[in-house]
Every structure is written in structure tokens, then in C-alpha cells.
C-alpha atoms as a PDB file:
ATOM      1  CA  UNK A   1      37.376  49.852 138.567  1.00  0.00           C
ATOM      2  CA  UNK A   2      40.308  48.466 140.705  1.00  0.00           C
ATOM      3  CA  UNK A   3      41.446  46.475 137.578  1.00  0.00           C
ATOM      4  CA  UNK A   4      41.935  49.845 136.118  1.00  0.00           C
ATOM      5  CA  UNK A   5      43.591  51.487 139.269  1.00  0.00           C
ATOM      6  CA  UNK A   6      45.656  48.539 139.102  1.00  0.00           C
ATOM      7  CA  UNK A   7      47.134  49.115 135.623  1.00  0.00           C
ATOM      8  CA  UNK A   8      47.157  52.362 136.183  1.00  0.00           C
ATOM      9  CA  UNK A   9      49.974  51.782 138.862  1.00  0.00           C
ATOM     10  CA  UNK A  10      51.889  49.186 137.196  1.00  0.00           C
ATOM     11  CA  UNK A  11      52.172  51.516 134.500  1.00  0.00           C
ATOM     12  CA  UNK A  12      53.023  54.256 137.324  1.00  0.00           C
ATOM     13  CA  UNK A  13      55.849  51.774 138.736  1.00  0.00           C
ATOM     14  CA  UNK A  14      57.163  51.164 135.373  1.00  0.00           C
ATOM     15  CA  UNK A  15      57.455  54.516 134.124  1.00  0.00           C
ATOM     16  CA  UNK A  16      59.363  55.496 137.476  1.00  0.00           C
ATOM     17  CA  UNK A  17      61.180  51.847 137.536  1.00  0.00           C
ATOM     18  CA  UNK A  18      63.096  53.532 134.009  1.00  0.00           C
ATOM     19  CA  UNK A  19      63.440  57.107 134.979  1.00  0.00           C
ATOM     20  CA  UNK A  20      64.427  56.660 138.708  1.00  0.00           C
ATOM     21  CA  UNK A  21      67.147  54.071 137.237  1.00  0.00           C
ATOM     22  CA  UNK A  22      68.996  57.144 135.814  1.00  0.00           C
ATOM     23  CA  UNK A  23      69.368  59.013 138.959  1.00  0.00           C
ATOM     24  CA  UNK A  24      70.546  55.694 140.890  1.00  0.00           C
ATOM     25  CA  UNK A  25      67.486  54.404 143.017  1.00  0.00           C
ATOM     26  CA  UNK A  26      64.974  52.075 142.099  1.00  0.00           C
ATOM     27  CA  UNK A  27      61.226  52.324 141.274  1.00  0.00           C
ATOM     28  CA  UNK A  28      60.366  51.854 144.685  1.00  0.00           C
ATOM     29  CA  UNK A  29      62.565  54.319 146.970  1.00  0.00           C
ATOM     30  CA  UNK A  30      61.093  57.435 145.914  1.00  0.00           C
ATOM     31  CA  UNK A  31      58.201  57.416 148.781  1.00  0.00           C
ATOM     32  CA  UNK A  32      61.083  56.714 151.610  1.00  0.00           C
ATOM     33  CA  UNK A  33      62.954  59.589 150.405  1.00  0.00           C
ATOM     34  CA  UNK A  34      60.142  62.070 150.236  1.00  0.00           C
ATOM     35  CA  UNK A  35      59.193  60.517 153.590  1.00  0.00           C
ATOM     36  CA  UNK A  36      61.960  61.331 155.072  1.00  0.00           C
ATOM     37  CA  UNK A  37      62.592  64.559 153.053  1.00  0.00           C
ATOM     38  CA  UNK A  38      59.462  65.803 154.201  1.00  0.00           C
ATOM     39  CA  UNK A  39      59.611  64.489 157.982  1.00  0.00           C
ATOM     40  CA  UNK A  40      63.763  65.104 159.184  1.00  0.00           C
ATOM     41  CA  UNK A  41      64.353  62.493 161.646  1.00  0.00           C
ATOM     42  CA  UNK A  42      61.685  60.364 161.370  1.00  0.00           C
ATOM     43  CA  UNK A  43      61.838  56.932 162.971  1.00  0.00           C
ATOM     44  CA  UNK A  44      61.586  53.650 160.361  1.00  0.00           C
ATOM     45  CA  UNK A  45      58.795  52.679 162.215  1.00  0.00           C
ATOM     46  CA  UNK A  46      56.861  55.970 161.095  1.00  0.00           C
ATOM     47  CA  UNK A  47      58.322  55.415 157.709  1.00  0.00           C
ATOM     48  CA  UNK A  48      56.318  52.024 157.853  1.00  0.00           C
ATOM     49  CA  UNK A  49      53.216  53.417 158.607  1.00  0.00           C
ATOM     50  CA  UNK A  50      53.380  56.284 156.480  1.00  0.00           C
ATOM     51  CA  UNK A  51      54.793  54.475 153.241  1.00  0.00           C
ATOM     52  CA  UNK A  52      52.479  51.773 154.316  1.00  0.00           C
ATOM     53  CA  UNK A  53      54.782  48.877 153.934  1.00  0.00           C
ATOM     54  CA  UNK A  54      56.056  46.064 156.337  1.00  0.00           C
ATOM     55  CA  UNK A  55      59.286  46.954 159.008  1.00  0.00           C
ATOM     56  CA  UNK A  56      61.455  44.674 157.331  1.00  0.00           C
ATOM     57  CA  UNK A  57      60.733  45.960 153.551  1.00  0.00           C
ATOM     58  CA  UNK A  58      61.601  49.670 154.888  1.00  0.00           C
ATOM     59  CA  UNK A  59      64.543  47.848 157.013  1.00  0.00           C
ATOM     60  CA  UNK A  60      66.158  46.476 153.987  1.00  0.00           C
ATOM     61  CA  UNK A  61      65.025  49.838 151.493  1.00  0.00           C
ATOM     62  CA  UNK A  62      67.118  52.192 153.740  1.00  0.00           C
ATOM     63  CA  UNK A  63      69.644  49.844 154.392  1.00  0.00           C
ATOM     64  CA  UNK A  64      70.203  49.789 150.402  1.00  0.00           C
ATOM     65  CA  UNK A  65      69.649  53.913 150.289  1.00  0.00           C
ATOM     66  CA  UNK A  66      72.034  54.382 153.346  1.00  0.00           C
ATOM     67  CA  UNK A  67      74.843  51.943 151.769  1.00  0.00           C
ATOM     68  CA  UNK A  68      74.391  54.056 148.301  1.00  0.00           C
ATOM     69  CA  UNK A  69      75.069  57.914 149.912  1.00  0.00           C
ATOM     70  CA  UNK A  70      71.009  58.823 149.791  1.00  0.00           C
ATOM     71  CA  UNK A  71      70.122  58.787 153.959  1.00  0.00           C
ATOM     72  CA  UNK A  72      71.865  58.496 157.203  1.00  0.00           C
ATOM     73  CA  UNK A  73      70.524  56.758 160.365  1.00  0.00           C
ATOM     74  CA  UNK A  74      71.009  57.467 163.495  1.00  0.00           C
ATOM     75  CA  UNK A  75      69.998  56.059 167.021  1.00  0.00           C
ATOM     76  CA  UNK A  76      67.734  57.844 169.172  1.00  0.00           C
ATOM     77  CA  UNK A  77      69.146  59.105 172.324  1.00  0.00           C
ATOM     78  CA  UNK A  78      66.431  58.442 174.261  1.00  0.00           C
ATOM     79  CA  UNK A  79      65.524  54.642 173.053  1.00  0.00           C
ATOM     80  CA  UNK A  80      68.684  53.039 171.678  1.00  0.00           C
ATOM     81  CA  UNK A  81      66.153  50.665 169.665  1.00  0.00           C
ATOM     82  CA  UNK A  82      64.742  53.179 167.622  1.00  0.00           C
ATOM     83  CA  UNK A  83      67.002  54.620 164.197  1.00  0.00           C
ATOM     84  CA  UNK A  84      66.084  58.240 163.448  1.00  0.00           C
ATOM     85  CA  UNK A  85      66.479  58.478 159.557  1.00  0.00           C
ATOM     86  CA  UNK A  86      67.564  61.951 157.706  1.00  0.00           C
ATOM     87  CA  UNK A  87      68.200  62.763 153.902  1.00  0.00           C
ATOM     88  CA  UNK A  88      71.926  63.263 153.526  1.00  0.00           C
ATOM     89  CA  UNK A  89      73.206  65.925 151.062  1.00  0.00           C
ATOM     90  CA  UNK A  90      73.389  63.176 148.039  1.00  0.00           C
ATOM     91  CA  UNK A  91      69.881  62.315 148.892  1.00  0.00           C
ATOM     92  CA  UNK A  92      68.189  65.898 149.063  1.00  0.00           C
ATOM     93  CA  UNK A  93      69.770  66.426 145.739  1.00  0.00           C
ATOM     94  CA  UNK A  94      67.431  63.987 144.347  1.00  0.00           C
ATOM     95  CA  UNK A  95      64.256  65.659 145.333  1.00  0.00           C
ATOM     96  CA  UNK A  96      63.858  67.840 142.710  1.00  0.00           C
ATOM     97  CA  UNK A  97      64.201  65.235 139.878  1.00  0.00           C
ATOM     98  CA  UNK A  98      61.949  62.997 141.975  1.00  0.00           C
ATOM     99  CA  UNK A  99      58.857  65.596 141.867  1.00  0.00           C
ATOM    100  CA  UNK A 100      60.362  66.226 138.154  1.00  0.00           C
ATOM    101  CA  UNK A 101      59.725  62.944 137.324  1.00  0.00           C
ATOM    102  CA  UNK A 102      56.248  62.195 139.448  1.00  0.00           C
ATOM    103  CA  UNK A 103      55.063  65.800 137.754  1.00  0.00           C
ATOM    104  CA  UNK A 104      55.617  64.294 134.150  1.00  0.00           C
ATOM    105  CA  UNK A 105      53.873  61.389 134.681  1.00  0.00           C
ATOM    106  CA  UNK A 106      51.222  63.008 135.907  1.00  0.00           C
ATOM    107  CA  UNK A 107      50.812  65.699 133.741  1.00  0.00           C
ATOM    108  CA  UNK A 108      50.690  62.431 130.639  1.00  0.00           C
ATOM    109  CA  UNK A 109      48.325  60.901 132.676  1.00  0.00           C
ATOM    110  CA  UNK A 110      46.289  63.632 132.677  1.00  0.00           C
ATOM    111  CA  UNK A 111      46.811  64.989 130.014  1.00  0.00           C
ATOM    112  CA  UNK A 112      43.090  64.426 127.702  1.00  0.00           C
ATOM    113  CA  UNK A 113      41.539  65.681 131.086  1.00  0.00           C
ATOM    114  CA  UNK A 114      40.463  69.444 131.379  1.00  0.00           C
ATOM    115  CA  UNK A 115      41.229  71.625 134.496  1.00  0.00           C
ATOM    116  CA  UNK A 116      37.448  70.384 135.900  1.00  0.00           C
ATOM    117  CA  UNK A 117      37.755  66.808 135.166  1.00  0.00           C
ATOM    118  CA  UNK A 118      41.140  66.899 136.640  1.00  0.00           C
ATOM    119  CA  UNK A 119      39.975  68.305 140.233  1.00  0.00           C
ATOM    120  CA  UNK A 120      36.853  66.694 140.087  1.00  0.00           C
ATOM    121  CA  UNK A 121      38.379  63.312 139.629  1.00  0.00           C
ATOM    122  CA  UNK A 122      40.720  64.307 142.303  1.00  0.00           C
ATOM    123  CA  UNK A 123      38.376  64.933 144.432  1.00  0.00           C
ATOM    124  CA  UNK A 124      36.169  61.475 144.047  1.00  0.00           C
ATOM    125  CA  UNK A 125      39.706  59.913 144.345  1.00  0.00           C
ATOM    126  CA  UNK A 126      40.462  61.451 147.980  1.00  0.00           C
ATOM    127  CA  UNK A 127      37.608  59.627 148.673  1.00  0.00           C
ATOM    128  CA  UNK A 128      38.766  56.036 147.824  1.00  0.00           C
ATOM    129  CA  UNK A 129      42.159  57.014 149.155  1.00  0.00           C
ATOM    130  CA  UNK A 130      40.918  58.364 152.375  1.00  0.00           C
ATOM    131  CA  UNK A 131      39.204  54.290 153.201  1.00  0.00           C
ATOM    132  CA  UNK A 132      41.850  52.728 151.025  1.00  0.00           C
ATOM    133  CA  UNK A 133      44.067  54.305 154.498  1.00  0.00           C
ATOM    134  CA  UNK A 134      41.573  53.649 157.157  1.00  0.00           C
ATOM    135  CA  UNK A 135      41.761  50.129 156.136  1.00  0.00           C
ATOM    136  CA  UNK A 136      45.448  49.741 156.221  1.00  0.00           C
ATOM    137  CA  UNK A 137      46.054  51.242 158.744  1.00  0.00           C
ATOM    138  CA  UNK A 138      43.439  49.187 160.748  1.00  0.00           C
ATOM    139  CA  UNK A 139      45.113  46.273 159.528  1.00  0.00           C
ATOM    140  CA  UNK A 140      48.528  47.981 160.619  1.00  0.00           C
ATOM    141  CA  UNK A 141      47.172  47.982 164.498  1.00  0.00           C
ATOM    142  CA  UNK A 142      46.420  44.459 164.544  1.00  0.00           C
ATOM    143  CA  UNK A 143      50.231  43.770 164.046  1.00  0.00           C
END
């Protein structure tokens, strides 16, 4: 079964890897800028934990998205180490064709699969997801 989830998101990452490409941001950068689209302000360190990814990998993703126009950091008044992150207005323009483009290839995905196989597979899914979480983020206490 994981072999399958597997493919499943290589072919995710590559399908996004060639659409994302057109609207100037990698494969990769979508979850950071719903992240932060979703949560204004958020610290990086939040972004880590809730992209589930390593400081420096989000350290050097929104250093890339804040050098291309797409967010803006700023430090926190209260603890000068921590870098507040917000969309900018080049970067909320993207959301729509980012949920565009997540909705299509979902919708192919899904596509042989009725309305009840669909939310019933969604629902055994949650499950996984739900201790595929737990576990990282048990792992991301220890560090």
C-alpha cells in the first residue's frame, strides 16, 4: 500500500512540478504559500511544523519566494529572532490558480471513483493521515 501512496505522490509532485512552473514557483512552494495564506503572520517555525519540513528547507523556500515578489518577512516585535511571514499582493494572486491546479488533479485522480467511494476512501485516508502526523510530529519534539 505505501508503494502505491508513494507513486501516487510522485505523480502528484510531477503534475504540480509542470503546472506550478507556469505561474513562477516550483513544485514544492505551494504548501508555504497556502500556509501562510491561510495563517497571516505566521512564524517560519510554525511553517515548519505545519508543512512538516526541516527549519532550514522552509529557511531557504521563503528566502527564494521572498526574493521572487510571492511573501514578505518581517521581525517580530516582541522576539527579534523570530520572522513573521505574510503573502504579499503578487503572492495572494497565486492562490486561486494554486487550488485551480490542486482541484484538477484531484478531480483526474478521482475521477473512475463515484461520490461514495470518493468520501469513503477519504474517510479511511484521514485515518492514515491522522498517525502519519502523530508520528511526525513526535519525531518533530525530539529535535
Amino acid at each position: 500500500m505505501l508503494r502505491k501512496i508513494s507513486v501516487i505522490d510522485k505523480s502528484a509532485i510531477k503534475y504540480r512540478n509542470e503546472k506550478f512552473k507556469l505561474l513562477g514557483i516550483g513544485g514544492s512552494d505551494h504548501p508555504y504559500i497556502l500556509c501562510v495564506n491561510r495563517f497571516p503572520g505566521i512564524s517560519q517555525d510554525e511553517i515548519s511544523e505545519r508543512v512538516i519540513v526541516n527549519k532550514s528547507n522552509t529557511t531557504r523556500t521563503l528566502a527564494r519566494l521572498e526574493e521572487d515578489g510571492y511573501i514578505k518577512r518581517k521581525t517580530n516585535e516582541i522576539d527579534k529572532r523570530i520572522f513573521n511571514v505574510e503573502l504579499t499582493d503578487k503572492g495572494k494572486e497565486l492562490i486561486p490558480n494554486i487550488n485551480i491546479i490542486n482541484e484538477e488533479l484531484e478531480d483526474y485522480l478521482f475521477s473512475d471513483f463515484t461520490k461514495e467511494e470518493k468520501e469513503n476512501f477519504n474517510l479511511l485516508l484521514d485515518k492514515v493521515y491522522k498517525k502519519a502526523i502523530e508520528y511526525a510530529r513526535k519525531d518533530w519534539k525530539k529535535k
